[in-house]
C-alpha atoms as a PDB file:
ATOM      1  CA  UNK A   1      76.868  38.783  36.575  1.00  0.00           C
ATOM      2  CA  UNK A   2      74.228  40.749  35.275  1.00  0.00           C
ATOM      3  CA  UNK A   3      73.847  41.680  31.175  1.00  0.00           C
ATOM      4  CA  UNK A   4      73.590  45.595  32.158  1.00  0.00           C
ATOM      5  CA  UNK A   5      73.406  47.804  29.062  1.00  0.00           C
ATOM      6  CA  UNK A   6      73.658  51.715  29.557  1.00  0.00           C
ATOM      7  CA  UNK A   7      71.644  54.384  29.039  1.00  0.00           C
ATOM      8  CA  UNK A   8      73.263  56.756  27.045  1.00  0.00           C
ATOM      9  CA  UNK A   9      69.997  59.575  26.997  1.00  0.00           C
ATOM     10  CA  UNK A  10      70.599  62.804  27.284  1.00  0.00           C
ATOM     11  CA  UNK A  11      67.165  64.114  28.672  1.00  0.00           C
ATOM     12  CA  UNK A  12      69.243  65.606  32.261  1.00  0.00           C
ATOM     13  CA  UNK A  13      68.995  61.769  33.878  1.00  0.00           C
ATOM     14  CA  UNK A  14      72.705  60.261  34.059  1.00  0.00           C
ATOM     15  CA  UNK A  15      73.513  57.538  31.880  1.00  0.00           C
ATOM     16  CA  UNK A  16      73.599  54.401  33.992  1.00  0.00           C
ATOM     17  CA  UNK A  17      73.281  51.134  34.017  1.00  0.00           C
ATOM     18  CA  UNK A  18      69.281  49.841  33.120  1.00  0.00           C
ATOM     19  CA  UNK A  19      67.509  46.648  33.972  1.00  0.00           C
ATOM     20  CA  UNK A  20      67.485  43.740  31.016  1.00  0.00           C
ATOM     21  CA  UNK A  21      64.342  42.337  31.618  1.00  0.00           C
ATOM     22  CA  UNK A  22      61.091  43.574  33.285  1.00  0.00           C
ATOM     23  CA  UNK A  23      60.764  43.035  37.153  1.00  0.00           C
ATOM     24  CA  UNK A  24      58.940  39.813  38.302  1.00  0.00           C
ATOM     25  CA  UNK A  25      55.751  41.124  39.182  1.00  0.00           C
ATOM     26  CA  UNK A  26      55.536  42.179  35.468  1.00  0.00           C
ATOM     27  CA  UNK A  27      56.657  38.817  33.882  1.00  0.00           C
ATOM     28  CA  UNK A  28      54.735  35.777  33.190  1.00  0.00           C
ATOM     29  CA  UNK A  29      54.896  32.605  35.723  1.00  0.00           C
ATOM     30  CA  UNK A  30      57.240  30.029  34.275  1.00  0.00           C
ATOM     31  CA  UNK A  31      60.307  27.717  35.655  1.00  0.00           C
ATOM     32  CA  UNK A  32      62.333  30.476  34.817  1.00  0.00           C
ATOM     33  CA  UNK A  33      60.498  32.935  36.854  1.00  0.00           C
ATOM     34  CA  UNK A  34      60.201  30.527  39.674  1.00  0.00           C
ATOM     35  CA  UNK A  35      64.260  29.589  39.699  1.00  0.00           C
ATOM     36  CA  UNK A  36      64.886  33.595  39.675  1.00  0.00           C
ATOM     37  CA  UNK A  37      62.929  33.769  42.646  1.00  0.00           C
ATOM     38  CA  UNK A  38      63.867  31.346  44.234  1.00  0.00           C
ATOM     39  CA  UNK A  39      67.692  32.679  43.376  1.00  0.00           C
ATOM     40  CA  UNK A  40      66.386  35.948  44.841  1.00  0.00           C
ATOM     41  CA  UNK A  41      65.244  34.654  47.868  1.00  0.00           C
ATOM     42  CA  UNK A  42      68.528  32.534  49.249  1.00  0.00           C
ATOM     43  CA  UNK A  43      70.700  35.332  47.733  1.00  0.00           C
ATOM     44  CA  UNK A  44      68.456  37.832  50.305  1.00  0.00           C
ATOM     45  CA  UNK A  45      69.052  35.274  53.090  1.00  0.00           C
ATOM     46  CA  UNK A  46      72.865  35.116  52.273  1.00  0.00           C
ATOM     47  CA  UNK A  47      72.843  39.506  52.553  1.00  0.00           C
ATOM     48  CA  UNK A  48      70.998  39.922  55.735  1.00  0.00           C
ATOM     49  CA  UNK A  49      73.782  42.106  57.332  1.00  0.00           C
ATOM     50  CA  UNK A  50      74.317  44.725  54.155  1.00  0.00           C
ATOM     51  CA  UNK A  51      72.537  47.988  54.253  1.00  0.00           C
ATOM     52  CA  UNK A  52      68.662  47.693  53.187  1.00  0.00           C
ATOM     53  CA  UNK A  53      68.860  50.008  50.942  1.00  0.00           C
ATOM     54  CA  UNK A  54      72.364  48.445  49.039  1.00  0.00           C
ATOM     55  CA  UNK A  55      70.844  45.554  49.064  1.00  0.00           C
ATOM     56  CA  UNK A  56      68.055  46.863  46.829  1.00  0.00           C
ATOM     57  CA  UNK A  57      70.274  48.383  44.503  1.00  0.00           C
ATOM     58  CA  UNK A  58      71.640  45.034  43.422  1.00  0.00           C
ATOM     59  CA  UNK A  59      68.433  43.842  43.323  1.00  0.00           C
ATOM     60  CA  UNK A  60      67.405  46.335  40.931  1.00  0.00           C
ATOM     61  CA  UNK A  61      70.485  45.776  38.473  1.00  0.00           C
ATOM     62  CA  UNK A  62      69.389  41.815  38.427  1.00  0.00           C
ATOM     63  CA  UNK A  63      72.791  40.915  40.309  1.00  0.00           C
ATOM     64  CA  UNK A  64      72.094  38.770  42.968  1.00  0.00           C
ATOM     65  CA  UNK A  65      74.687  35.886  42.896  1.00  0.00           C
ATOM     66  CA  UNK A  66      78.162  34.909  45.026  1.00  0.00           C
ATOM     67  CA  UNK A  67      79.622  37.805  43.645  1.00  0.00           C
ATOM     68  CA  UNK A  68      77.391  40.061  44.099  1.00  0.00           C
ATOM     69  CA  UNK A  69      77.072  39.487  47.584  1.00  0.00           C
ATOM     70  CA  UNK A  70      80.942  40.031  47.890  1.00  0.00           C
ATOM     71  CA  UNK A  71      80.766  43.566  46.494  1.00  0.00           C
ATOM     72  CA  UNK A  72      77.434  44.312  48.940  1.00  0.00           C
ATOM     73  CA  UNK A  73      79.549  42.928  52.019  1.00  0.00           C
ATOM     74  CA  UNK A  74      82.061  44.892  50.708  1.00  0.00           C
ATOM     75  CA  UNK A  75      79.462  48.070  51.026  1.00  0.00           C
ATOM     76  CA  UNK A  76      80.184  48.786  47.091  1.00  0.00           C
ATOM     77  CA  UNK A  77      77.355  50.781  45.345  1.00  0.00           C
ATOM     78  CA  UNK A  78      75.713  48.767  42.440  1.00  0.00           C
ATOM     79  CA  UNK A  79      76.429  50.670  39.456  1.00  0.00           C
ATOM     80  CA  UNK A  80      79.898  51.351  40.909  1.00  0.00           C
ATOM     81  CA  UNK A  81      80.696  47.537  41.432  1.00  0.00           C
ATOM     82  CA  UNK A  82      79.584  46.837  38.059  1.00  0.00           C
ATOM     83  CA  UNK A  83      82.535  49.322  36.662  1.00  0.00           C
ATOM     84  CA  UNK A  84      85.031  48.339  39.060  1.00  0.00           C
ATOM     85  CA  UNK A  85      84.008  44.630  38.132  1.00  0.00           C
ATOM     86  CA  UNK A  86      84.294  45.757  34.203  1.00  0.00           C
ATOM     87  CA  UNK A  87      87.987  46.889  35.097  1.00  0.00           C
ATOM     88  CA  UNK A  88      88.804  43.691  36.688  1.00  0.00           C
ATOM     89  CA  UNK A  89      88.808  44.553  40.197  1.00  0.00           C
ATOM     90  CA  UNK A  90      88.294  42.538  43.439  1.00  0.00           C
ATOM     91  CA  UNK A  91      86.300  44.368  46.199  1.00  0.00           C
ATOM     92  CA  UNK A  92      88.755  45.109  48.621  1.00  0.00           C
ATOM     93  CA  UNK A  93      91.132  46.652  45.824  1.00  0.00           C
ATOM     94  CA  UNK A  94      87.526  48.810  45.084  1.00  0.00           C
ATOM     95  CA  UNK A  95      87.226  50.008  48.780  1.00  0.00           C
ATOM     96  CA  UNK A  96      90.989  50.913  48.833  1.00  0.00           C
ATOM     97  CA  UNK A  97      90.649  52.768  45.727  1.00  0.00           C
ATOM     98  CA  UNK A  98      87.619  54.387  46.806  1.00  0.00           C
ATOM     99  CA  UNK A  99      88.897  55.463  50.310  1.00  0.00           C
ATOM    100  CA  UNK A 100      91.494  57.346  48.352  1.00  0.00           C
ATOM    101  CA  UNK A 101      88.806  59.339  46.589  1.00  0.00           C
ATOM    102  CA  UNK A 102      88.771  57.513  43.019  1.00  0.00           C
ATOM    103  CA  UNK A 103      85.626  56.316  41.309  1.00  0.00           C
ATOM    104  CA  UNK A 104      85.816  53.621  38.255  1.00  0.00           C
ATOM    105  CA  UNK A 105      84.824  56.220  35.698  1.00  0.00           C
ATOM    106  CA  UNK A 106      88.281  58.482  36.008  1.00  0.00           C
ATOM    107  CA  UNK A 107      90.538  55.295  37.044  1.00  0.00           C
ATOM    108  CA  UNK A 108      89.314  53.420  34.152  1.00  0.00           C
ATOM    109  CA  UNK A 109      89.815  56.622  31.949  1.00  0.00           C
ATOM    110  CA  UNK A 110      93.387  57.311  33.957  1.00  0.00           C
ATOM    111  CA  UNK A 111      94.548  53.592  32.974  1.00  0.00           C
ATOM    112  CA  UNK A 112      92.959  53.523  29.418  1.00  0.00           C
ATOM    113  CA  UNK A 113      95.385  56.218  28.435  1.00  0.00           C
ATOM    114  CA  UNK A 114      98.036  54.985  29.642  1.00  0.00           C
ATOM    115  CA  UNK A 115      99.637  52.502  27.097  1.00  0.00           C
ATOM    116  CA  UNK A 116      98.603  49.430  29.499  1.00  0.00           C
ATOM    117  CA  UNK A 117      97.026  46.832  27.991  1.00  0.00           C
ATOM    118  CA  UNK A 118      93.531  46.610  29.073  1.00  0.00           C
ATOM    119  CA  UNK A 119      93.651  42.740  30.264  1.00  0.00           C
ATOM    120  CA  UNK A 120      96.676  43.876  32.469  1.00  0.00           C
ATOM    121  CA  UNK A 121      95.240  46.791  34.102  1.00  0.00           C
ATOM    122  CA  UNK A 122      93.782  44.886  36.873  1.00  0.00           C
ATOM    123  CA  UNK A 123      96.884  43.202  37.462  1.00  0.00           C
ATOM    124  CA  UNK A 124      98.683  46.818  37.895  1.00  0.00           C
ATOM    125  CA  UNK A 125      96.602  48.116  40.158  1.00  0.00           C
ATOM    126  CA  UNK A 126      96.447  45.409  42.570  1.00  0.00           C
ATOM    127  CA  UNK A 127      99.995  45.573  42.588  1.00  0.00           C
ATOM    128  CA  UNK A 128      99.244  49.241  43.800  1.00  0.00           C
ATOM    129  CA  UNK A 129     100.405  51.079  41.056  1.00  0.00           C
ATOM    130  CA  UNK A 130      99.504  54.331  39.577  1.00  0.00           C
ATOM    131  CA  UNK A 131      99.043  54.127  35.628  1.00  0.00           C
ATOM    132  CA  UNK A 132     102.449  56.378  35.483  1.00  0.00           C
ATOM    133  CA  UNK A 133     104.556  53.938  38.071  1.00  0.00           C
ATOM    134  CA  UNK A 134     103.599  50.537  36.384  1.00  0.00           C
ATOM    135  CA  UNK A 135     104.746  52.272  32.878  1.00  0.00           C
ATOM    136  CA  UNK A 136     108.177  52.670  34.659  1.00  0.00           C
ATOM    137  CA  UNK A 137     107.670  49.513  35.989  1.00  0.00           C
ATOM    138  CA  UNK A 138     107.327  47.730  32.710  1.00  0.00           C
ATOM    139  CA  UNK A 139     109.772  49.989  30.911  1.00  0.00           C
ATOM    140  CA  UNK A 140     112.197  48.032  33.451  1.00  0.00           C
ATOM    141  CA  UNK A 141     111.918  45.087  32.666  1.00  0.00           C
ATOM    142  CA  UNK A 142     108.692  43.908  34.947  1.00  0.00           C
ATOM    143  CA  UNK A 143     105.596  41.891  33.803  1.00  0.00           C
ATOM    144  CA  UNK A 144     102.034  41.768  34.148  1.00  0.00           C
ATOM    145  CA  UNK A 145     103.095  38.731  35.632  1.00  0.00           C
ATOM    146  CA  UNK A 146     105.032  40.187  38.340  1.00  0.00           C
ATOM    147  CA  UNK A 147     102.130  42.486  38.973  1.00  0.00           C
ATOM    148  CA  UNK A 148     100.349  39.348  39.363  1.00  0.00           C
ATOM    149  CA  UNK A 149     102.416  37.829  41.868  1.00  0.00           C
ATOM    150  CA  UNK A 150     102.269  41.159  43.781  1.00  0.00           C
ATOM    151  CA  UNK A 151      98.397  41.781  43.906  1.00  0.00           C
ATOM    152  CA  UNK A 152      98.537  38.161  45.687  1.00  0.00           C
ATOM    153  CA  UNK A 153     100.398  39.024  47.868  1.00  0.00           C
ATOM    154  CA  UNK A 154      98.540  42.111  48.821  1.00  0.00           C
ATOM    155  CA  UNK A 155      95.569  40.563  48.773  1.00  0.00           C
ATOM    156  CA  UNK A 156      96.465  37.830  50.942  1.00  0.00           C
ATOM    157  CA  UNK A 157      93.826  37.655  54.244  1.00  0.00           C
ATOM    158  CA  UNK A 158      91.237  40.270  51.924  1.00  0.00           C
ATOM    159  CA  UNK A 159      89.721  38.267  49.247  1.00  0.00           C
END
């Protein structure tokens, strides 16, 4: 995965995620630059049937590897895989959430306040639980564990 940082200026652009290093036009030849390329191309090979222009926007946030091909199969914008990713999500549990009108900024701020730990969120919502229904969850007796067990199982056949 890409080292993103994010660009917190406040000249009317929206903060987002900005590239770490300078495009490969602009850097010097080396074995590095050659391997990245090379990287580039098979990745580009690997993504013929995504949308032209998603595939470009992983291209421009340097993330061009397995699993960055699973989030631009998945039709995932860039900048919003990286934040799903951040949260711990899988693709399909991205889509789903996604389809239902969420994006990662207000889940991630819906889950952050709600007394789950952050390593467990993941585990909650691909259980399928809202941040207020895994609370009652765990305030009966059930474990990130169990959440676990059922984000398998609803993943089972979707990656």
């Amino acid at each position: 995965m890409p080292s993103i940082s994010f660009n917190s200026q406040s000249d009317g652009d929206d903060a987002g995620p900005v590239r770490r290093r300078p495009p490969p036009a602009a850097r010097p030849l080396s074995d590095e630059l050659i391997a990245d390329l090379h990287e580039r191309r098979e990745w580009l090979a690997e993504v013929q049937s995504v949308a032209r222009h998603r595939v470009f926007e992983y291209l421009r946030f340097e993330w061009y590897d397995r699993e960055a091909r699973e989030w631009a199969t998945a039709d995932v914008a860039a900048d919003a895989a990286l934040l799903w990713h951040q949260l711990g999500l899988r693709p399909s549990e991205a889509v789903e959430l996604q389809r239902e009108g969420f994006v990662p900024e207000e889940v991630s701020a819906l889950w952050r306040g709600s007394g789950i730990p952050v390593e467990e969120i993941a585990d909650w919502i691909g259980a399928g639980l809202s941040p207020e229904e895994a609370v009652a969850q765990r305030s009966q007796g059930a474990t990130v564990e169990d959440a676990a067990v059922m984000r398998r199982l609803r993943n089972l056949g979707t990656g």
